[in-house]
Structure formats: C-alpha cells, structure tokens
N, C-alpha and C. Protein backbone atom coordinates (compact mmCIF):
# COMPACT_ATOMS: atom_id res chain seq x y z
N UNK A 1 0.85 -1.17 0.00
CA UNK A 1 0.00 0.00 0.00
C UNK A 1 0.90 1.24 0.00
N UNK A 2 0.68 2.21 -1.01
CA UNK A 2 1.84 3.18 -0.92
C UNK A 2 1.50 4.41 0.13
N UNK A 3 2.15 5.50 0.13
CA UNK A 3 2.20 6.23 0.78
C UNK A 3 0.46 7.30 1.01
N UNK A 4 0.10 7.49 -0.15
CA UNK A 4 -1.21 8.52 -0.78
C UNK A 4 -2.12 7.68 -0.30
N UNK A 5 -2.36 5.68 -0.42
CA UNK A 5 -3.00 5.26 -0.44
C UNK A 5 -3.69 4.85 1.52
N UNK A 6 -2.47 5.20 1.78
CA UNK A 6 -2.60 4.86 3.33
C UNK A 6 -3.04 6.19 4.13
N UNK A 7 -2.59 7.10 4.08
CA UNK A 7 -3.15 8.59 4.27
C UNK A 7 -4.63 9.08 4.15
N UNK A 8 -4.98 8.68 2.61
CA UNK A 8 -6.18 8.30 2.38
C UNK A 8 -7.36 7.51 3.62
N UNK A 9 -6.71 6.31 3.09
CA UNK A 9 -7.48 5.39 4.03
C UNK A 9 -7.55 5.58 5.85
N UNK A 10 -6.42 6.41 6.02
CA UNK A 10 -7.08 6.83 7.62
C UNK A 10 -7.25 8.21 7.98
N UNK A 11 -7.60 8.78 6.81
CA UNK A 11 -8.72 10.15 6.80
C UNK A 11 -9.99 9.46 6.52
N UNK A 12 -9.91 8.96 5.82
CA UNK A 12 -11.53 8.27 5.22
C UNK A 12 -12.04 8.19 6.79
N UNK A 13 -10.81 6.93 7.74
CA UNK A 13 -11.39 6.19 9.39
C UNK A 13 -11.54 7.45 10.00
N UNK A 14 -10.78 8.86 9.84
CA UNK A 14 -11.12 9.50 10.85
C UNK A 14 -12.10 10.39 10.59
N UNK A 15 -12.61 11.04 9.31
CA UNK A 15 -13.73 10.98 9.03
C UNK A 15 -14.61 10.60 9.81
N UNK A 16 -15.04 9.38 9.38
CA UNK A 16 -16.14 8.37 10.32
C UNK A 16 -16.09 8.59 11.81
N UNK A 17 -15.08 8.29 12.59
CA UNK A 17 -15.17 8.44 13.90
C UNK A 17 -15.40 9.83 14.50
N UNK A 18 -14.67 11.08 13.50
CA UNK A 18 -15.46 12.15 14.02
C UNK A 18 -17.03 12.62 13.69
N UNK A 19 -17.16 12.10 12.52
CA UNK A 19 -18.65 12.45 12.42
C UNK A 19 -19.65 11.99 12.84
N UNK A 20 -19.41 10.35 13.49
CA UNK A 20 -20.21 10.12 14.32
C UNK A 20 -20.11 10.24 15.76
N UNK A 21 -19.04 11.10 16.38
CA UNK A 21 -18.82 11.79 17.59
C UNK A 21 -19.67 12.99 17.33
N UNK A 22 -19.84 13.62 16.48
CA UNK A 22 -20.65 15.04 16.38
C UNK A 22 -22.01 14.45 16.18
N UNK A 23 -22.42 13.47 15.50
CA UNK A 23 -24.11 13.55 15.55
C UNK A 23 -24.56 12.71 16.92
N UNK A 24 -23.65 12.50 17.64
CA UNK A 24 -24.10 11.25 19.17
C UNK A 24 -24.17 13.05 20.38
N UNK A 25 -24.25 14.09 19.72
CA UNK A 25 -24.76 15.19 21.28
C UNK A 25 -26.38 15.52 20.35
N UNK A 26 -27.03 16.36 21.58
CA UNK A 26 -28.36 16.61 21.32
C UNK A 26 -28.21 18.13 20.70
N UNK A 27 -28.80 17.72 20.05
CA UNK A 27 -28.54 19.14 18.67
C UNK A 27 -30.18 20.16 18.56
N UNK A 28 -29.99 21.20 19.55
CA UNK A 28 -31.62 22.01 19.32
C UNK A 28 -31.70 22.04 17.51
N UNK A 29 -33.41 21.62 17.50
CA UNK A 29 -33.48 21.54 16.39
C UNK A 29 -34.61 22.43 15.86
N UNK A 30 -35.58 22.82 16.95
CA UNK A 30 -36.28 23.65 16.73
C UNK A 30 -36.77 24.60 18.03
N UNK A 31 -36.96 25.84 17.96
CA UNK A 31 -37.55 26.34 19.41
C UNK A 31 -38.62 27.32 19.00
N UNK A 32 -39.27 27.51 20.64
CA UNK A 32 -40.69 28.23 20.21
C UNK A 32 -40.39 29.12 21.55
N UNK A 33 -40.12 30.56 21.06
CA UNK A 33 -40.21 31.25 19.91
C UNK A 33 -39.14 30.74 19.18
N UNK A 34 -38.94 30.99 17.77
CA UNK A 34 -37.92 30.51 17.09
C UNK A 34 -36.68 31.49 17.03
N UNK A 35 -36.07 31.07 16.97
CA UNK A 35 -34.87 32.10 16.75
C UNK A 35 -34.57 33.27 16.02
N UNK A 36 -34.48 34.27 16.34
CA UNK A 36 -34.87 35.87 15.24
C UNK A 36 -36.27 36.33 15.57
N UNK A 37 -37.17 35.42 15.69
CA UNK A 37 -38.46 35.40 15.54
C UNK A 37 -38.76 37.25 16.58
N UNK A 38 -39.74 37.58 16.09
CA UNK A 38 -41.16 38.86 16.86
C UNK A 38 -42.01 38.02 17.01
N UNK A 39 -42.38 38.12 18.41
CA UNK A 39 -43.88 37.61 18.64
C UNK A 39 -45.03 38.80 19.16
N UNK A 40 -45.98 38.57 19.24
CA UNK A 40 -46.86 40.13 19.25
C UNK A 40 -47.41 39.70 21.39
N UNK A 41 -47.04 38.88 22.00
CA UNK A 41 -47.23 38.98 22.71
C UNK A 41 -46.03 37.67 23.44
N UNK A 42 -45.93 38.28 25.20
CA UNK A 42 -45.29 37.33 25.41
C UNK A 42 -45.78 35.78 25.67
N UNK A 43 -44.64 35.24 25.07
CA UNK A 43 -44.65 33.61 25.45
C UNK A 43 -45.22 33.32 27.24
N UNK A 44 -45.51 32.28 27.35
CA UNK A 44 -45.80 31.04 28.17
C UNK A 44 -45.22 30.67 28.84
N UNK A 45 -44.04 29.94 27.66
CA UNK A 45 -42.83 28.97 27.97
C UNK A 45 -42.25 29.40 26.85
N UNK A 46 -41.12 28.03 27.28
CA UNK A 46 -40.37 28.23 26.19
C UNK A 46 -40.22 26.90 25.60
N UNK A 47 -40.26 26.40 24.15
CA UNK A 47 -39.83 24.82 24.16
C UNK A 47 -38.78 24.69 23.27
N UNK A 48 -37.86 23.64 23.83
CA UNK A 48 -36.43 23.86 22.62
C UNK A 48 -36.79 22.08 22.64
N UNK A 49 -36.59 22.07 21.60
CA UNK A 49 -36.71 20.78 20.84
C UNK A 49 -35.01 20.03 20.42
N UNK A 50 -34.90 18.91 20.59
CA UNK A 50 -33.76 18.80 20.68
C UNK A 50 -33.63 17.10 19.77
N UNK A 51 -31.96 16.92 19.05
CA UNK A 51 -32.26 15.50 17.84
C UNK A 51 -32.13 14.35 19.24
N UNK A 52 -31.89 14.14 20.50
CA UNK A 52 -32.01 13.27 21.05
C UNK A 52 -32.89 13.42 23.07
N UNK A 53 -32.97 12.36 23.74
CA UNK A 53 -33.42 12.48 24.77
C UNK A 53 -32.17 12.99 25.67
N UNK A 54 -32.68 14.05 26.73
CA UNK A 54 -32.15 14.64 27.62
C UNK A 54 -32.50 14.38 29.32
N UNK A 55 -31.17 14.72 29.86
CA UNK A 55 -31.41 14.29 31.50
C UNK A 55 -31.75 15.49 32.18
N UNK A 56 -33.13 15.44 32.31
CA UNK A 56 -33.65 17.01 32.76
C UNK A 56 -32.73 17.67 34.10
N UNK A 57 -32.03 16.60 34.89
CA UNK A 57 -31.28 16.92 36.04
C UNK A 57 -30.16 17.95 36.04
N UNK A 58 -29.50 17.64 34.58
CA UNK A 58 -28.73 18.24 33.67
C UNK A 58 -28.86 19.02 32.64
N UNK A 59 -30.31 19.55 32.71
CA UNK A 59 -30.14 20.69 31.49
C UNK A 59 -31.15 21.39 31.97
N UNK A 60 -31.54 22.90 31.39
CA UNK A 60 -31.90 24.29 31.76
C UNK A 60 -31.63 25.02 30.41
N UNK A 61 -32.15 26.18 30.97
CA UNK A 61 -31.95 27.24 30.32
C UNK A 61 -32.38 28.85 31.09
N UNK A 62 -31.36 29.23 30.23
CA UNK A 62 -31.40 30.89 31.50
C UNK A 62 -32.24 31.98 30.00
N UNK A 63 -32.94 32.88 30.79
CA UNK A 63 -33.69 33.90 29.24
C UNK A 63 -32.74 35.29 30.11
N UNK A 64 -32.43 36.00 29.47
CA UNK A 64 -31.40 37.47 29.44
C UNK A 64 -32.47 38.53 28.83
N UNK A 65 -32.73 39.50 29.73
CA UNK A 65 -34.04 40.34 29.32
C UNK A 65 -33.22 41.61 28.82
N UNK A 66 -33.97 42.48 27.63
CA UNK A 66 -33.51 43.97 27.30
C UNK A 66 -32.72 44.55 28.38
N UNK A 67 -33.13 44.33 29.44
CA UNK A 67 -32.08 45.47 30.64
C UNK A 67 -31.43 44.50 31.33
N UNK A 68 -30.76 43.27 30.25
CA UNK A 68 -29.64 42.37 30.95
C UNK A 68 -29.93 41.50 32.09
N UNK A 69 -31.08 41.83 32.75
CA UNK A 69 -31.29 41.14 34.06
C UNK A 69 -31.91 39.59 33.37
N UNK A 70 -31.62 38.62 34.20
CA UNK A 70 -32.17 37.38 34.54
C UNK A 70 -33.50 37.08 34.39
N UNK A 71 -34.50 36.53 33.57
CA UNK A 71 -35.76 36.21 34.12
C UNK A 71 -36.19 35.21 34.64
N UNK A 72 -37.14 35.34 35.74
CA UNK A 72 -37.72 34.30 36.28
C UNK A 72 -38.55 33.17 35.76
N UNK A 73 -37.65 32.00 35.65
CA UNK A 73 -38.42 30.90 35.55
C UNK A 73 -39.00 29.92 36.20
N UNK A 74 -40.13 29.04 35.88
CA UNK A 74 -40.61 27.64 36.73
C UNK A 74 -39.39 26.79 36.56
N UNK A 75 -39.96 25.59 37.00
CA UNK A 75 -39.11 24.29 36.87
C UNK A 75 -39.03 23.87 35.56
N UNK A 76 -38.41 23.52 34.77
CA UNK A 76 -38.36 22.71 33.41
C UNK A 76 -38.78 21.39 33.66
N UNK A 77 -39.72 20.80 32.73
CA UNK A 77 -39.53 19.55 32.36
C UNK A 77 -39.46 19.14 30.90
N UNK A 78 -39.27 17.87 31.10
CA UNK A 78 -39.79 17.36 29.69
C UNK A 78 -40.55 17.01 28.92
N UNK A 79 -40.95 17.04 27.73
CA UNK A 79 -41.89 16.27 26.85
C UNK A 79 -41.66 15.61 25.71
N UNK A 80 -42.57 15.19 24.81
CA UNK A 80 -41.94 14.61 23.73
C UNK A 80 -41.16 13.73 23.71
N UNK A 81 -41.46 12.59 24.44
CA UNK A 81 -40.54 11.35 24.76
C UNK A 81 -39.10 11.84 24.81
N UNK A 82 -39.08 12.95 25.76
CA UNK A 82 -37.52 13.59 26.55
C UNK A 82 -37.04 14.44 25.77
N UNK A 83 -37.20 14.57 24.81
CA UNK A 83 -36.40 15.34 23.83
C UNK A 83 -36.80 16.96 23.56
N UNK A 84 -37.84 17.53 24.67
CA UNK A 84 -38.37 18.88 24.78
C UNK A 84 -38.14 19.20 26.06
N UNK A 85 -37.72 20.17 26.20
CA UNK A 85 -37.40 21.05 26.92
C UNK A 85 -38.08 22.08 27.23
N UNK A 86 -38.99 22.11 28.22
CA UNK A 86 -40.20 23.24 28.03
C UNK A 86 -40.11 23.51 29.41
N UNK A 87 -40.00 25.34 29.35
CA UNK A 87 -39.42 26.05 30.09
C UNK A 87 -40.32 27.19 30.46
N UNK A 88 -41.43 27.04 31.84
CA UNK A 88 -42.25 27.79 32.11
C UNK A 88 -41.78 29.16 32.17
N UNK A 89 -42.59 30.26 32.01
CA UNK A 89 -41.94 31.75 32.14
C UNK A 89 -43.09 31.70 33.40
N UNK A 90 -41.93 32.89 34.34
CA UNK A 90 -43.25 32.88 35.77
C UNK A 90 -43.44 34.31 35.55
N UNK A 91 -43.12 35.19 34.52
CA UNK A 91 -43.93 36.13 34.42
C UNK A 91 -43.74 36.90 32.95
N UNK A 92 -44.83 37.68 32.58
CA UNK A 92 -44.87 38.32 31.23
C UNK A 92 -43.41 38.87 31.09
N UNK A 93 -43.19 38.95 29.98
CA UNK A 93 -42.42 39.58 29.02
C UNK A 93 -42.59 41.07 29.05
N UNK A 94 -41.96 41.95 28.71
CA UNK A 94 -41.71 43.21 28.43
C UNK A 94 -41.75 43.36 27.07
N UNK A 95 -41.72 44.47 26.39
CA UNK A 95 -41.57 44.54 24.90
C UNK A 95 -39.85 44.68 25.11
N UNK A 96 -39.14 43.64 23.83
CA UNK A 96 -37.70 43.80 23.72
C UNK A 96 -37.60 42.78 23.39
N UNK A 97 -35.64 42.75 23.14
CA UNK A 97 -34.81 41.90 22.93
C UNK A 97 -34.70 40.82 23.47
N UNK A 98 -34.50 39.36 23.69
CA UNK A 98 -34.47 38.32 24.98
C UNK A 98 -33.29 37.46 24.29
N UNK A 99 -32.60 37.06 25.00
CA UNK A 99 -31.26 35.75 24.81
C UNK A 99 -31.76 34.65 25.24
N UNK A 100 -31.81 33.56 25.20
CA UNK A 100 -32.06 32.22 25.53
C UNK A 100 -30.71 31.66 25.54
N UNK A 101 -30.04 31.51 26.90
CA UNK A 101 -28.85 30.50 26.87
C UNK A 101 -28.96 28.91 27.82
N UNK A 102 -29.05 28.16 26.73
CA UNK A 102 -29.26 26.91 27.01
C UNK A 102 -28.48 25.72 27.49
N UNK A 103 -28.69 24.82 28.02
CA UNK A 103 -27.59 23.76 28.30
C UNK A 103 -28.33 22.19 28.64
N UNK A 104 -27.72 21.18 27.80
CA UNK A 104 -28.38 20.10 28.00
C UNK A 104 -27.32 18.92 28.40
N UNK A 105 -27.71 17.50 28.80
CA UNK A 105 -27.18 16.53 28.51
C UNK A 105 -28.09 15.91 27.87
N UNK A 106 -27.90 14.85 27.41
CA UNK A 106 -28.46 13.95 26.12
C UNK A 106 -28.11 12.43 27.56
N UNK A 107 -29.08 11.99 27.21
CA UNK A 107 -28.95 10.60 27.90
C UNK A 107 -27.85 10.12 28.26
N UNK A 108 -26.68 9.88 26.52
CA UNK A 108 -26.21 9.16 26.55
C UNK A 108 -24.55 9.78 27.43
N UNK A 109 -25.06 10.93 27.75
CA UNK A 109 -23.59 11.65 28.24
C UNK A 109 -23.49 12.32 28.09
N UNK A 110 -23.36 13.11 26.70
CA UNK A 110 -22.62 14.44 25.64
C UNK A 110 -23.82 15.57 26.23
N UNK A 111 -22.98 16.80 26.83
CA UNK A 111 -22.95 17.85 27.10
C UNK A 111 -23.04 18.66 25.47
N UNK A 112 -24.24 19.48 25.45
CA UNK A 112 -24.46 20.55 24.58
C UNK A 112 -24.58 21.88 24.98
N UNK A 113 -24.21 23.11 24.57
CA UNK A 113 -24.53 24.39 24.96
C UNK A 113 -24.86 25.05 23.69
N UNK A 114 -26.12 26.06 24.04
CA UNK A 114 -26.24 27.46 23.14
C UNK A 114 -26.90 28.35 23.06
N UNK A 115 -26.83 29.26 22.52
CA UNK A 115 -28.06 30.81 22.54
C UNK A 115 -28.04 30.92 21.61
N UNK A 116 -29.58 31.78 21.57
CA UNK A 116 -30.46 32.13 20.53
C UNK A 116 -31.30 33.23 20.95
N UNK A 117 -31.93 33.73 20.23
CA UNK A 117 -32.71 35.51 20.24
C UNK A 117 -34.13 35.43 20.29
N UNK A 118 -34.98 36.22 20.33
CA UNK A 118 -36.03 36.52 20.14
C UNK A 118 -36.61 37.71 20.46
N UNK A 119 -38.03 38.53 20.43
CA UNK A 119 -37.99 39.45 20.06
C UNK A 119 -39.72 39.72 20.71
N UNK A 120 -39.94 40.79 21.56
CA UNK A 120 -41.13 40.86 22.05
C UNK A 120 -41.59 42.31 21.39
N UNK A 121 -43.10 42.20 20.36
CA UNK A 121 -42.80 43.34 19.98
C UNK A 121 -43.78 44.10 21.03
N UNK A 122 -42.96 45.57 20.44
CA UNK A 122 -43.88 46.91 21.86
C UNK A 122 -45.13 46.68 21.59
C-alpha cells in the first residue's frame, strides 16, 4: 500500500469516527419562539426541541431580558418522549430583545450548549 494510499485510508477512518462523535450530542433543532423570531405577545414557555433524549437533572436554560437582568423561571420539564425542553416563564415579558442561553445533557452523556434571540414586539 503506498504512501497517498494509506493517508487516504485513515482520513476516510477518521472521518467516520469524528462524524459520528458530532451527531451522538443533542442538537436544538427547533424552538418556540424561534430564533430571530417577533412575537406580538409574550410567550408562556419556552420549548427547545432537541435530535435526542435529555437528563432534565442536567439541562436548563437561563432567558437574558432587554435590561440584561435574569428572568424568572418555573421548573423545566420534559416532553416529547424527553427530547423537549419546556421552560415555564413565571412572568410576562416586556416589549424587547431576549437571549435564551441553554444547556443540555443527552442521555447518553454528551454535554451541549447554546443561545439564541427573540424578540417581544412593543
């Protein structure tokens, strides 16, 4: 096997082993509000939808209001055979900007983090 041919062949293996290290964490796949999104009134909750089941013990999410402060949330649980994340708001919204910074584990172990936006209009 020459030199090109062996190089090859264990990019091809590492390929594989990293790409299926990246699709084995829980990957938000959809959220409500959605990301960018204006809504004309405030949300409820919040639900982040995620590609696998999560250990609610281990995951949350914090919302970051227009004047930076913290908002108050309920308890999270789950739905959707584990894989939702639904995140009571314990009180209205303001008109503004909001951050959603999130954090999960996935059943199987793998630690995910991330933020996303949304938008309360006046």
């Amino acid at each position: 096997m020459s030199k090109h041919s062996r190089f090859a062949a264990l990019s091809a293996i590492a390929l594989v082993v990293f790409a299926g290290q990246a699709f084995a964490h829980a990957h938000l796949t959809k959220a409500v509000p959605a990301d960018e999104a204006t809504v004309a009134v405030s949300p409820d909750e919040l639900d982040l939808h995620f590609s696998e089941e999560l250990d609610l013990k281990f995951s949350g999410a914090k919302i970051i209001g227009p004047d930076k402060a913290s908002v108050k949330t309920g308890d999270a649980m789950l739905m959707d055979d584990g894989k939702t994340l639904m995140v009571p708001l314990s009180e209205k919204l303001s008109p503004g900007a909001y951050k959603v910074e999130w954090h999960v584990l996935s059943t199987d172990g793998h630690k995910t983090t991330g933020t996303y936006g949304f938008t309360v209009k006046p």
